[in-house]
Structure formats: C-alpha cells, structure tokens
PDB file of N, CA and C in Angstrom:
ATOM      1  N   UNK A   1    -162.335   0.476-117.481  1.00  0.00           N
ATOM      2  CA  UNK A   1    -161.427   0.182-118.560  1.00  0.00           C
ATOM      3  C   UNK A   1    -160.144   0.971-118.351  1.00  0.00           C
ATOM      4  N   UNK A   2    -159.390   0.642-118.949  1.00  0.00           N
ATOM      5  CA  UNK A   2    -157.687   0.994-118.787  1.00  0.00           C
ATOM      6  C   UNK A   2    -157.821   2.741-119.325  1.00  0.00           C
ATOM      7  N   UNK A   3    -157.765   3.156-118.960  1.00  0.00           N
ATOM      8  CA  UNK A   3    -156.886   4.611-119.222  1.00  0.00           C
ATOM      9  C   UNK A   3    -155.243   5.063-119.326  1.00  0.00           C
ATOM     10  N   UNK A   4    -155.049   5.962-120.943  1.00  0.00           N
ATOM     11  CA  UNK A   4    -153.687   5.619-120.906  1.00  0.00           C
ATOM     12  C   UNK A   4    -153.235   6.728-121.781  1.00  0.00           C
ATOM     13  N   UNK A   5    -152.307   7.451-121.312  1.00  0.00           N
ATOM     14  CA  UNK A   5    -152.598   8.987-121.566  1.00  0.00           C
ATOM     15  C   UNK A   5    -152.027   9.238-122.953  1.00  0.00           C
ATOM     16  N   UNK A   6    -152.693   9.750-123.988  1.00  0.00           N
ATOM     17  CA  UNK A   6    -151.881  10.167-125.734  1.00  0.00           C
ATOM     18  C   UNK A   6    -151.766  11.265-125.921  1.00  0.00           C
ATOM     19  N   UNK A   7    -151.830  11.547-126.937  1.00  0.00           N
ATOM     20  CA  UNK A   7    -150.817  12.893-127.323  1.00  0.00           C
ATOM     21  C   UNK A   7    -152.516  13.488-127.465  1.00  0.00           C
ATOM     22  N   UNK A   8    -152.645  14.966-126.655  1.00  0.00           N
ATOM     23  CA  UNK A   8    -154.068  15.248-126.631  1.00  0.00           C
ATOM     24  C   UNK A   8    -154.415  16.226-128.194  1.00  0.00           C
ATOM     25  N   UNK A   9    -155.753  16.539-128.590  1.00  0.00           N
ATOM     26  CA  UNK A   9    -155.758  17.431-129.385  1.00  0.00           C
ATOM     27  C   UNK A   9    -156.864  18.401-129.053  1.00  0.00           C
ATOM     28  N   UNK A  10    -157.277  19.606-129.293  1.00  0.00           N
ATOM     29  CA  UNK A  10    -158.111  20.907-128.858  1.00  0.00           C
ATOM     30  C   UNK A  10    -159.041  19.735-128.566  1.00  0.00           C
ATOM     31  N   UNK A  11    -159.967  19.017-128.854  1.00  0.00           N
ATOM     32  CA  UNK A  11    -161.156  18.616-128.658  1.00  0.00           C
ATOM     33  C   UNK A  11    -161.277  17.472-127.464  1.00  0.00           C
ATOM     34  N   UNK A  12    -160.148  17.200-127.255  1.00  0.00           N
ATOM     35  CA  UNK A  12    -159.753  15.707-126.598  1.00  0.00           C
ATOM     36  C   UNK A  12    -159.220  16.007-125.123  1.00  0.00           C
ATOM     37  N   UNK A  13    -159.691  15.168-123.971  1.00  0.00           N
ATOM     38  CA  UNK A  13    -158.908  15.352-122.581  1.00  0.00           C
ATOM     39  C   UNK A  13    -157.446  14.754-122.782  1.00  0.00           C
ATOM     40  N   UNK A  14    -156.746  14.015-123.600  1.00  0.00           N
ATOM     41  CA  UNK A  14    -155.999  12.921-124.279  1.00  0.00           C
ATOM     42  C   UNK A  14    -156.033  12.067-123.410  1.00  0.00           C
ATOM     43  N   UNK A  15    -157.147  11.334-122.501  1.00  0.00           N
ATOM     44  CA  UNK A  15    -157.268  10.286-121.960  1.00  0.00           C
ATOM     45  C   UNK A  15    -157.488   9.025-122.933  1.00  0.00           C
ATOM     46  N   UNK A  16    -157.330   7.777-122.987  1.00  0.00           N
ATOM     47  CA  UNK A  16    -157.340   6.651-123.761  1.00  0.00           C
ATOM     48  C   UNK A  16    -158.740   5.422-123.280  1.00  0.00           C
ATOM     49  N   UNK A  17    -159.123   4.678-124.003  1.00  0.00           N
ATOM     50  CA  UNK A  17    -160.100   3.948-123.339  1.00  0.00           C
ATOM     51  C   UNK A  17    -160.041   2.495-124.391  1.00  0.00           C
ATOM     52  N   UNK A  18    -159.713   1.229-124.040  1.00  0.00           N
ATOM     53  CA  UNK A  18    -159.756   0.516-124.674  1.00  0.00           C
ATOM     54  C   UNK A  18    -160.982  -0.395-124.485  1.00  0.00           C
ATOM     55  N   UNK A  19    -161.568  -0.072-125.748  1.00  0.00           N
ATOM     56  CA  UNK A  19    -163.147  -1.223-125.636  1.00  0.00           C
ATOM     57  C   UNK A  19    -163.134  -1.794-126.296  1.00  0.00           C
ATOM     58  N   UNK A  20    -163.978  -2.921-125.657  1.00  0.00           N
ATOM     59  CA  UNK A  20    -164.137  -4.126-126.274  1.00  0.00           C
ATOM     60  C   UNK A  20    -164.517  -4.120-127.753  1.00  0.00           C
ATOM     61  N   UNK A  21    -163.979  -5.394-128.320  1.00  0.00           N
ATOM     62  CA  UNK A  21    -164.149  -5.700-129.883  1.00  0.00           C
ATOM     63  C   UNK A  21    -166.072  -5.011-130.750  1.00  0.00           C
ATOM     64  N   UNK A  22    -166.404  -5.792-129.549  1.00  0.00           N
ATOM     65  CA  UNK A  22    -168.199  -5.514-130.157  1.00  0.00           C
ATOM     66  C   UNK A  22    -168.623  -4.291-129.840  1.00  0.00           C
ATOM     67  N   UNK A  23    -168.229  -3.345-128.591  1.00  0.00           N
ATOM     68  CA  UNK A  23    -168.746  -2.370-128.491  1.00  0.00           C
ATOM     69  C   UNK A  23    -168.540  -1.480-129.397  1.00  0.00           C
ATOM     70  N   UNK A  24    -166.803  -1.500-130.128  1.00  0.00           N
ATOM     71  CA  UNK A  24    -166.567  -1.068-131.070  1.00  0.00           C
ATOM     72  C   UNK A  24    -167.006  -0.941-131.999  1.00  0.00           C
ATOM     73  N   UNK A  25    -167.456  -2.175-132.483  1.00  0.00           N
ATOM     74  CA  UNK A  25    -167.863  -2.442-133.932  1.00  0.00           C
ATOM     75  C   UNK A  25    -169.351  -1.673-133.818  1.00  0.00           C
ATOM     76  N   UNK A  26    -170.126  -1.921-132.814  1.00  0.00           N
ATOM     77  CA  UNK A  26    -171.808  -1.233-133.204  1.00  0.00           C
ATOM     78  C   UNK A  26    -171.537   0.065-133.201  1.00  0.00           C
ATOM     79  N   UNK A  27    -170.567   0.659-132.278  1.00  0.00           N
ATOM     80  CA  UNK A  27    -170.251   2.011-132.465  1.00  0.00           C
ATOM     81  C   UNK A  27    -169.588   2.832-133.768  1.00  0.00           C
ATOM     82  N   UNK A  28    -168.659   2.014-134.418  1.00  0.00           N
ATOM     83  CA  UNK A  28    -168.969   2.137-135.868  1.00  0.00           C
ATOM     84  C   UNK A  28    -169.647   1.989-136.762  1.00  0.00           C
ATOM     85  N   UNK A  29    -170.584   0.876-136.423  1.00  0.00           N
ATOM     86  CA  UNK A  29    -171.444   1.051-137.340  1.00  0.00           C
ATOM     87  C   UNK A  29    -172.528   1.928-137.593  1.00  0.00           C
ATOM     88  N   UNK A  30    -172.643   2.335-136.450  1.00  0.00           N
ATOM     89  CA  UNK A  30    -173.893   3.900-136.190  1.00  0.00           C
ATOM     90  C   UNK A  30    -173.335   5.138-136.773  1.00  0.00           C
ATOM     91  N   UNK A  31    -172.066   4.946-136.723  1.00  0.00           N
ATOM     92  CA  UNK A  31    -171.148   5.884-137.153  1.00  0.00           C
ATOM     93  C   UNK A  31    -171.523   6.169-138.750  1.00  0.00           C
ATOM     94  N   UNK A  32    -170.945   4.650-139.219  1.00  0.00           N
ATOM     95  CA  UNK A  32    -171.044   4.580-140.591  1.00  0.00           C
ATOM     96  C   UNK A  32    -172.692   5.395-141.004  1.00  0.00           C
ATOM     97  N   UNK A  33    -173.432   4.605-140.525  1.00  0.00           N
ATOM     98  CA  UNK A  33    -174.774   4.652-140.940  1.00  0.00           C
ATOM     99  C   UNK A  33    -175.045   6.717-141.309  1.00  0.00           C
ATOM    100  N   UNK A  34    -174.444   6.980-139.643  1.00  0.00           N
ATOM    101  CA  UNK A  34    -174.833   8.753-140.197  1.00  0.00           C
ATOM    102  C   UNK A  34    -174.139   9.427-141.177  1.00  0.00           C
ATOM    103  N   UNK A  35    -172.988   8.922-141.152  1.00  0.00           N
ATOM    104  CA  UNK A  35    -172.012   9.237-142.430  1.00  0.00           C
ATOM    105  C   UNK A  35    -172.448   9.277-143.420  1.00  0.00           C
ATOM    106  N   UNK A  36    -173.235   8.094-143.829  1.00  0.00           N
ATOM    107  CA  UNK A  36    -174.073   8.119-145.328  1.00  0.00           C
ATOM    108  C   UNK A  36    -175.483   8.434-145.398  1.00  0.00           C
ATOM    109  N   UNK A  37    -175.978   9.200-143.934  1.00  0.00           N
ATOM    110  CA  UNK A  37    -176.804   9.731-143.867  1.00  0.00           C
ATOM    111  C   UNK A  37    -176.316  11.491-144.559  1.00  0.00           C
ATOM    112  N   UNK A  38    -175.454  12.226-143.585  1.00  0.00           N
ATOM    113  CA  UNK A  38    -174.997  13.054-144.281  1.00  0.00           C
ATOM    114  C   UNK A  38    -174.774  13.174-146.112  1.00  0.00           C
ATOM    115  N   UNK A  39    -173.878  12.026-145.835  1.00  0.00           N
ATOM    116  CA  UNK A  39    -173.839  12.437-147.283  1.00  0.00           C
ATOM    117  C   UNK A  39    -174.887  12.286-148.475  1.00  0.00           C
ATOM    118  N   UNK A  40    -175.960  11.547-148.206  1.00  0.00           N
ATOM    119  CA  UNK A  40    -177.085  11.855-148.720  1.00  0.00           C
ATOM    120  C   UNK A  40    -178.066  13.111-148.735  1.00  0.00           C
ATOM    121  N   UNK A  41    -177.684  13.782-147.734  1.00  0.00           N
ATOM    122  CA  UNK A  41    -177.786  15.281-147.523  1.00  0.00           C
ATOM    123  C   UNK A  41    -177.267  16.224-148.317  1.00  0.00           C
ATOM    124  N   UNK A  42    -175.952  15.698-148.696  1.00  0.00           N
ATOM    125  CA  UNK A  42    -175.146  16.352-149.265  1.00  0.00           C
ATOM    126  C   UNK A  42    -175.632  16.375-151.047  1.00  0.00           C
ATOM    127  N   UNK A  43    -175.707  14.789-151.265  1.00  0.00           N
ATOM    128  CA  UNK A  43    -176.648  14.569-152.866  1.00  0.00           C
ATOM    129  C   UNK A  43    -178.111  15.812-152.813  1.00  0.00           C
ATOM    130  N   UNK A  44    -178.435  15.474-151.396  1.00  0.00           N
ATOM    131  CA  UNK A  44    -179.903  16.128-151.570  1.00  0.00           C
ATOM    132  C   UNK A  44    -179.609  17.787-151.853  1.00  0.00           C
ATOM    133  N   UNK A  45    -178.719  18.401-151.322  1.00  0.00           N
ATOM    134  CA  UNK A  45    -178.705  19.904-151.564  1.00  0.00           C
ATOM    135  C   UNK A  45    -177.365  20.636-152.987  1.00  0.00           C
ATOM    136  N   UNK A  46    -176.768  18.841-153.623  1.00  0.00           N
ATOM    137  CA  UNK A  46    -176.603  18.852-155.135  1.00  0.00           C
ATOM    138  C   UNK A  46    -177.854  19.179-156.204  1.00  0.00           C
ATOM    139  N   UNK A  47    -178.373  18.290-155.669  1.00  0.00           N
ATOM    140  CA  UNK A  47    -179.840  17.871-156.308  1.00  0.00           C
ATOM    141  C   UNK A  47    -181.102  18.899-156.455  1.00  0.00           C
ATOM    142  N   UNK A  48    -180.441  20.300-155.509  1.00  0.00           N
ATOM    143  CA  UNK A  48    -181.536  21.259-155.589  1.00  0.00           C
ATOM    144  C   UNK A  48    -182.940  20.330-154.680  1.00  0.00           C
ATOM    145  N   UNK A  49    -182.455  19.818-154.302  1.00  0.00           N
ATOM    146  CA  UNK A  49    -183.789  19.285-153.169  1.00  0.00           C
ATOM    147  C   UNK A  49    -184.558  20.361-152.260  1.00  0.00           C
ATOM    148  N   UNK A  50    -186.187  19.938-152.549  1.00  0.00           N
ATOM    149  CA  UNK A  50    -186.412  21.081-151.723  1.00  0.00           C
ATOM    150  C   UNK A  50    -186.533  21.290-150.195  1.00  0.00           C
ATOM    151  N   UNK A  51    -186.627  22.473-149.602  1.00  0.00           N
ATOM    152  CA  UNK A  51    -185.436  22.785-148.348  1.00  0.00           C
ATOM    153  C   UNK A  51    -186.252  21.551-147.059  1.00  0.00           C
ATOM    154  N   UNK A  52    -187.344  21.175-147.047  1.00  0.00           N
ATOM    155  CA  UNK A  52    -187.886  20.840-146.131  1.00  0.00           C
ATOM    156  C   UNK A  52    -187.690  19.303-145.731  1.00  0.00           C
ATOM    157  N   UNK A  53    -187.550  18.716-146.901  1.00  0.00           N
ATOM    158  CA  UNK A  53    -186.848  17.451-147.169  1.00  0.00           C
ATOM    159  C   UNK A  53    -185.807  17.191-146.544  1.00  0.00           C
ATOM    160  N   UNK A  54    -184.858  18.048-147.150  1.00  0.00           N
ATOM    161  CA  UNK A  54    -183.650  18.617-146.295  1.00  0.00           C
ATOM    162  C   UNK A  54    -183.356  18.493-145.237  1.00  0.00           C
ATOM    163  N   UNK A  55    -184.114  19.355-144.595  1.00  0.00           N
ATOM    164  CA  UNK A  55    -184.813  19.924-143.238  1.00  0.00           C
ATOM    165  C   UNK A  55    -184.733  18.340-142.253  1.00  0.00           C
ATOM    166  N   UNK A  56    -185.572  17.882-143.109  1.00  0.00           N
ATOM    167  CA  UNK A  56    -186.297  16.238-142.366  1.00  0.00           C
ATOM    168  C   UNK A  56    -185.064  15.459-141.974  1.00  0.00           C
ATOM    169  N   UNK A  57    -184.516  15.047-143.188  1.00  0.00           N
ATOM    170  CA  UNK A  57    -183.049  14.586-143.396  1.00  0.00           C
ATOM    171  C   UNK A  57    -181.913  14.869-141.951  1.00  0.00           C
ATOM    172  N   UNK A  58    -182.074  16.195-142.080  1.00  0.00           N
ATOM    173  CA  UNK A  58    -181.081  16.437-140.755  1.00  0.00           C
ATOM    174  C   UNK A  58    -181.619  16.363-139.421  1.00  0.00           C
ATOM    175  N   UNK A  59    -182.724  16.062-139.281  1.00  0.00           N
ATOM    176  CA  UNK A  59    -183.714  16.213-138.055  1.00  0.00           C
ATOM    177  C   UNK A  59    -183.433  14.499-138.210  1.00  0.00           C
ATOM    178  N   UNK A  60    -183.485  13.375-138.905  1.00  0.00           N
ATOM    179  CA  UNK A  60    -183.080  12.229-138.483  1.00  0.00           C
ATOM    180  C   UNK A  60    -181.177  11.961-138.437  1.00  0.00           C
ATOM    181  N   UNK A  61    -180.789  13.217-138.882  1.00  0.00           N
ATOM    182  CA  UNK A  61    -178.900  12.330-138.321  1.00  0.00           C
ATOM    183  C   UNK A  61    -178.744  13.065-136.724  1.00  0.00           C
ATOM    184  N   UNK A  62    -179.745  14.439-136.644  1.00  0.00           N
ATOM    185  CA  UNK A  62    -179.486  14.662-135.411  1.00  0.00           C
ATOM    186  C   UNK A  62    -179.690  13.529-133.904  1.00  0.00           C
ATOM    187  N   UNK A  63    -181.344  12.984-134.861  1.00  0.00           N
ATOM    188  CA  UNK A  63    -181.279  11.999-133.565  1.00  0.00           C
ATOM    189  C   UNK A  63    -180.877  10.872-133.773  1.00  0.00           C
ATOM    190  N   UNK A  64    -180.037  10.440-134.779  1.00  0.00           N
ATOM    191  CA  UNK A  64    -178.820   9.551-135.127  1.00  0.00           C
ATOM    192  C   UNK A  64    -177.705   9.495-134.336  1.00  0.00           C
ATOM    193  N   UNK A  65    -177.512  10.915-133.910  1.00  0.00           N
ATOM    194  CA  UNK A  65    -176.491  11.559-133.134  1.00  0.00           C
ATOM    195  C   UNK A  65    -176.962  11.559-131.669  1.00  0.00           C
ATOM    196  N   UNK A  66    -177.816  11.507-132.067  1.00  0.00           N
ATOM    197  CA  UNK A  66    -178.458  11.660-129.896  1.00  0.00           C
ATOM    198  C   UNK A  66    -177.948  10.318-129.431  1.00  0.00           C
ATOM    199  N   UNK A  67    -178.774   9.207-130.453  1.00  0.00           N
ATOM    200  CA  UNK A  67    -178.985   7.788-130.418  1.00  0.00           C
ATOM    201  C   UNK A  67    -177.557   7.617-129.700  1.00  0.00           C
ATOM    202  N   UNK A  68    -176.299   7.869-130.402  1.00  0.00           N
ATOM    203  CA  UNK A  68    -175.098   7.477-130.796  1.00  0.00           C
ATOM    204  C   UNK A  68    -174.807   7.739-129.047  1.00  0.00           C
ATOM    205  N   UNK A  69    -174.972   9.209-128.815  1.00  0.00           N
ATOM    206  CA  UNK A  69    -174.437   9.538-127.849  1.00  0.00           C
ATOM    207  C   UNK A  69    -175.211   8.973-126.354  1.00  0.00           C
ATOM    208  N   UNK A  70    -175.890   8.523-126.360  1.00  0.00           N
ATOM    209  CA  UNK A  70    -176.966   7.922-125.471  1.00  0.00           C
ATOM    210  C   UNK A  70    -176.074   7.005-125.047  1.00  0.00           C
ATOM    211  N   UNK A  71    -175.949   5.811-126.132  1.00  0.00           N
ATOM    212  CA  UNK A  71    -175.190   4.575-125.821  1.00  0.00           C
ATOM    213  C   UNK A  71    -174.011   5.064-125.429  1.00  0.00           C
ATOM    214  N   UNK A  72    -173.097   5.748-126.072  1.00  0.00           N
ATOM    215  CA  UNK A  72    -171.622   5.690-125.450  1.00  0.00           C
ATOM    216  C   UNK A  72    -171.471   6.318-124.500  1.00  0.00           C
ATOM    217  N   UNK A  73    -172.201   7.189-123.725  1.00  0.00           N
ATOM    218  CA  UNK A  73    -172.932   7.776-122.275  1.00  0.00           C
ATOM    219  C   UNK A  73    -173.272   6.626-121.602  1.00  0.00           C
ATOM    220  N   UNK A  74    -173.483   5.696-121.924  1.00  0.00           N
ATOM    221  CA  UNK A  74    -174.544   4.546-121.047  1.00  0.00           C
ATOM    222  C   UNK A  74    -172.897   3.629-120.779  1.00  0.00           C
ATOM    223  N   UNK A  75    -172.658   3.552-121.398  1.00  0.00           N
ATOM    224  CA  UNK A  75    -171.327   2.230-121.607  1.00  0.00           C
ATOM    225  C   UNK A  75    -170.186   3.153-120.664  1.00  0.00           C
ATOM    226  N   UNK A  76    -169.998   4.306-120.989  1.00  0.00           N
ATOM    227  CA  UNK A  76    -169.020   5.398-120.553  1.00  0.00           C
ATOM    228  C   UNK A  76    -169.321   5.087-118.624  1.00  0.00           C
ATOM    229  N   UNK A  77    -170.708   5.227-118.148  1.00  0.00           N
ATOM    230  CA  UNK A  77    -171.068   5.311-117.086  1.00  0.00           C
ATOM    231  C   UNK A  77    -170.980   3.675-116.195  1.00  0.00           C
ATOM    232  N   UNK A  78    -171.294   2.847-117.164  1.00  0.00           N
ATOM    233  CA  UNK A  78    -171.372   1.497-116.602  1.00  0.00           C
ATOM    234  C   UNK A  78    -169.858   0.911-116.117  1.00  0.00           C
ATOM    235  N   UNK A  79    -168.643   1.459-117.210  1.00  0.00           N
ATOM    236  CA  UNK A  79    -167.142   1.160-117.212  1.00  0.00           C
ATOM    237  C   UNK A  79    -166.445   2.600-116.827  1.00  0.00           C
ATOM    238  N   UNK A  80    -166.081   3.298-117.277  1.00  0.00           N
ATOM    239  CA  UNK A  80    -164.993   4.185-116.780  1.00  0.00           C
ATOM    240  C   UNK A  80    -165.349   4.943-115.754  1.00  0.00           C
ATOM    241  N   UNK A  81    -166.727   5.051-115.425  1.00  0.00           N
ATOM    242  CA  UNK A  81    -167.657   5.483-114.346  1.00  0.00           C
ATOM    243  C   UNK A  81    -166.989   4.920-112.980  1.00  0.00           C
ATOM    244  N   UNK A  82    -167.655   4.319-113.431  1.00  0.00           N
ATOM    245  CA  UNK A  82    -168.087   3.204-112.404  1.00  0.00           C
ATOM    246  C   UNK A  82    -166.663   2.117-111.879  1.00  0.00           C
ATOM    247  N   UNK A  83    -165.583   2.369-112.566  1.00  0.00           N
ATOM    248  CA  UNK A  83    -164.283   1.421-112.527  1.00  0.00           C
ATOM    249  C   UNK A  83    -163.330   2.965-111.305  1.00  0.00           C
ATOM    250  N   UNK A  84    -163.576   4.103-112.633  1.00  0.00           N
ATOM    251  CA  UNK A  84    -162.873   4.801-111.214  1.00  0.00           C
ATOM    252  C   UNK A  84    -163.051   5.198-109.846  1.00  0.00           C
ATOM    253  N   UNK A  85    -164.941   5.234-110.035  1.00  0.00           N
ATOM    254  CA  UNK A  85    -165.616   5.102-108.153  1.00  0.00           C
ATOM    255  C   UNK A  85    -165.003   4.028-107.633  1.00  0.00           C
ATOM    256  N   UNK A  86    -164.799   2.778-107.890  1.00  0.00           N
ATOM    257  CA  UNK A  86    -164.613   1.913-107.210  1.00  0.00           C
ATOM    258  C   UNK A  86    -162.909   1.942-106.733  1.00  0.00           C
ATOM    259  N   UNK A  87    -162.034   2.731-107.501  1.00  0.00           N
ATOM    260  CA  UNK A  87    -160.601   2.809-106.981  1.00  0.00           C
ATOM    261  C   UNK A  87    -160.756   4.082-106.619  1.00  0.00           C
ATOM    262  N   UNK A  88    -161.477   4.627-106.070  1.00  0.00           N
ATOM    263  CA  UNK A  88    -161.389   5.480-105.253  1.00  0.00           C
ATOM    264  C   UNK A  88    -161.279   7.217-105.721  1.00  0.00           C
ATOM    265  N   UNK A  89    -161.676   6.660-107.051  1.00  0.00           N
ATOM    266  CA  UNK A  89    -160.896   8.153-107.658  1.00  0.00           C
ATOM    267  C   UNK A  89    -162.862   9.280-107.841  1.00  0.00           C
ATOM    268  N   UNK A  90    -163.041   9.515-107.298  1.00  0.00           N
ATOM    269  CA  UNK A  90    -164.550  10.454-107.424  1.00  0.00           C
ATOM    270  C   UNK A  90    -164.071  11.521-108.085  1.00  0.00           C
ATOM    271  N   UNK A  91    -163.105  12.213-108.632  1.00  0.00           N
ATOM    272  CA  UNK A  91    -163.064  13.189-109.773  1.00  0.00           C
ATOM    273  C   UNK A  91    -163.643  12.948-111.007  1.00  0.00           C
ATOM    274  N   UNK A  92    -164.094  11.676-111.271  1.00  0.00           N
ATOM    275  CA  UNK A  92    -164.505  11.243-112.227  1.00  0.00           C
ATOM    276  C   UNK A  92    -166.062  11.919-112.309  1.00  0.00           C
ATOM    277  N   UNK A  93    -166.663  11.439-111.232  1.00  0.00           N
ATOM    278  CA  UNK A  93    -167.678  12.588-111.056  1.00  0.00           C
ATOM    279  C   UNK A  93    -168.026  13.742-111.492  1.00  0.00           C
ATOM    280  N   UNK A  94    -167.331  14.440-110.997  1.00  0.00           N
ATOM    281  CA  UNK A  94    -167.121  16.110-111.545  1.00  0.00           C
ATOM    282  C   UNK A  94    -167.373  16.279-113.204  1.00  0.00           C
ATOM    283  N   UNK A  95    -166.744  15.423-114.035  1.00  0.00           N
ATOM    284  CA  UNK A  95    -165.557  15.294-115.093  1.00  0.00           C
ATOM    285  C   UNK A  95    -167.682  14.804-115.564  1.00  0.00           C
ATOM    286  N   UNK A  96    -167.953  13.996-115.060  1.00  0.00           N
ATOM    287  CA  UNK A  96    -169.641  13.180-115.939  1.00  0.00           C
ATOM    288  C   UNK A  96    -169.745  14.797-115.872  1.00  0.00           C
ATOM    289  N   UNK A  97    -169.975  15.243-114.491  1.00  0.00           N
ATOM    290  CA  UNK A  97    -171.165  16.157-114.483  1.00  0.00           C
ATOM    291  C   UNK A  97    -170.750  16.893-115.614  1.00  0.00           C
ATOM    292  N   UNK A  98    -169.807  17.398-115.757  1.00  0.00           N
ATOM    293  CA  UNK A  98    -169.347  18.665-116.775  1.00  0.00           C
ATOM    294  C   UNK A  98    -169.694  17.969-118.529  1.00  0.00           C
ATOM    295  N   UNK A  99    -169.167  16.829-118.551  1.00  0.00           N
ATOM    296  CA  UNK A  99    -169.971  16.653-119.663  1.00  0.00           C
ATOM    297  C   UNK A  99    -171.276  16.495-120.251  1.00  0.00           C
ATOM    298  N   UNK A 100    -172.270  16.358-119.147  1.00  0.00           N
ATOM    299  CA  UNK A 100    -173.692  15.914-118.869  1.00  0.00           C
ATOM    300  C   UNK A 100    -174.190  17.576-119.283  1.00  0.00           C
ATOM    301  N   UNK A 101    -173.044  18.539-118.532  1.00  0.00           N
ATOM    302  CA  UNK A 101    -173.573  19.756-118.672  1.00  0.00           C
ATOM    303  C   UNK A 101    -173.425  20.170-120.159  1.00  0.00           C
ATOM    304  N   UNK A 102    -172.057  19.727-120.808  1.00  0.00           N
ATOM    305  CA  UNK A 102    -171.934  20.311-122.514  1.00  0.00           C
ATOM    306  C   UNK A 102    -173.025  19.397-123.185  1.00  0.00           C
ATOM    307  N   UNK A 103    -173.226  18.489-123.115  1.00  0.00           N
ATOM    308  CA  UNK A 103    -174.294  17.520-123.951  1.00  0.00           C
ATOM    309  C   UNK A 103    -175.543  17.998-123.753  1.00  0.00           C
ATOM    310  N   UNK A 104    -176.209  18.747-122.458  1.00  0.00           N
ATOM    311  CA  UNK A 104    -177.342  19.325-122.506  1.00  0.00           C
ATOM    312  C   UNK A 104    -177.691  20.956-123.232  1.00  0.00           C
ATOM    313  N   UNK A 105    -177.094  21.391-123.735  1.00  0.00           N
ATOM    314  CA  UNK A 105    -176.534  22.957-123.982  1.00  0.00           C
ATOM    315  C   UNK A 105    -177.416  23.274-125.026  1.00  0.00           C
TER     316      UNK A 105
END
C-alpha cells in the first residue's frame, strides 16, 4: 500500500497507509466494540462492582486488544510487508522485527 509521509507525533513513525474501505470498517468496528467494552468497565467501577468482575472485564478487552492487533499484524505483513520486499526495500524487515519485539514485551 502507498506510503506517504504526515506530520509525525511521539507515538507515530509519521508514515501513512491507505486501506481499503472494508479493512477499515472491521477495524473500526473492533475498535468500537472495546471502547464500549471499557466503558462498561468504567460503569462497573461507578457501580462499586466487585473487584473480580472487574478483573474479568479487563482480561476480555485485553484479548480484544490482542484480537485487534493480530489482524492488523496479519494485513500489515500481507501489504506493506510484503509490497516493500518486493521493491526492493528489506528495511522493512528490521522495522517488523522491532515491532514484533515491542508487541511481545
């Protein structure tokens, strides 16, 4: 996919990636989904909920969050991977490994 350089911020390489309509959309919608997972978390420790519940609660947005990151790891590797091996650019390499390394931590 196209890469296209923006204005970067602390968290960001400011590299760009334009994806497709649908990949988008399921990727928001997983999004959405933990969002109102959280914030049901958030009712729950209004609510004086007790801690283990709680507990449970965040033990499913974490692997909400795994889920999330699985796929856009999988899609990441199939396209921007795999588009810059083929023009020749193998820094891209490096760049997986190092993130492969923060995602395992």
């Amino acid at each position: 996919m196209e890469q296209e350089p923006q204005t970067a911020c602390a968290c960001c390489s400011g590299k760009h990636k334009n994806r497709e309509e649908k990949e988008k959309k399921d990727l928001m919608n997983r999004l959405k989904r933990i969002e109102g997972q959280v914030r049901g978390i958030e009712g729950m420790l209004e609510a004086d909920t007790y801690c283990t519940d709680i507990l449970i609660q965040v033990s499913a947005v974490t692997a909400a969050l795994n889920s999330f990151n699985k796929v856009l790891l999988e899609n990441h590797i199939r396209t921007c991977v795999a588009e810059n091996i083929r023009e020749g650019n193998d820094e891209v390499i490096s760049e997986l490994v190092q993130t492969m390394q923060k995602l395992m931590k």
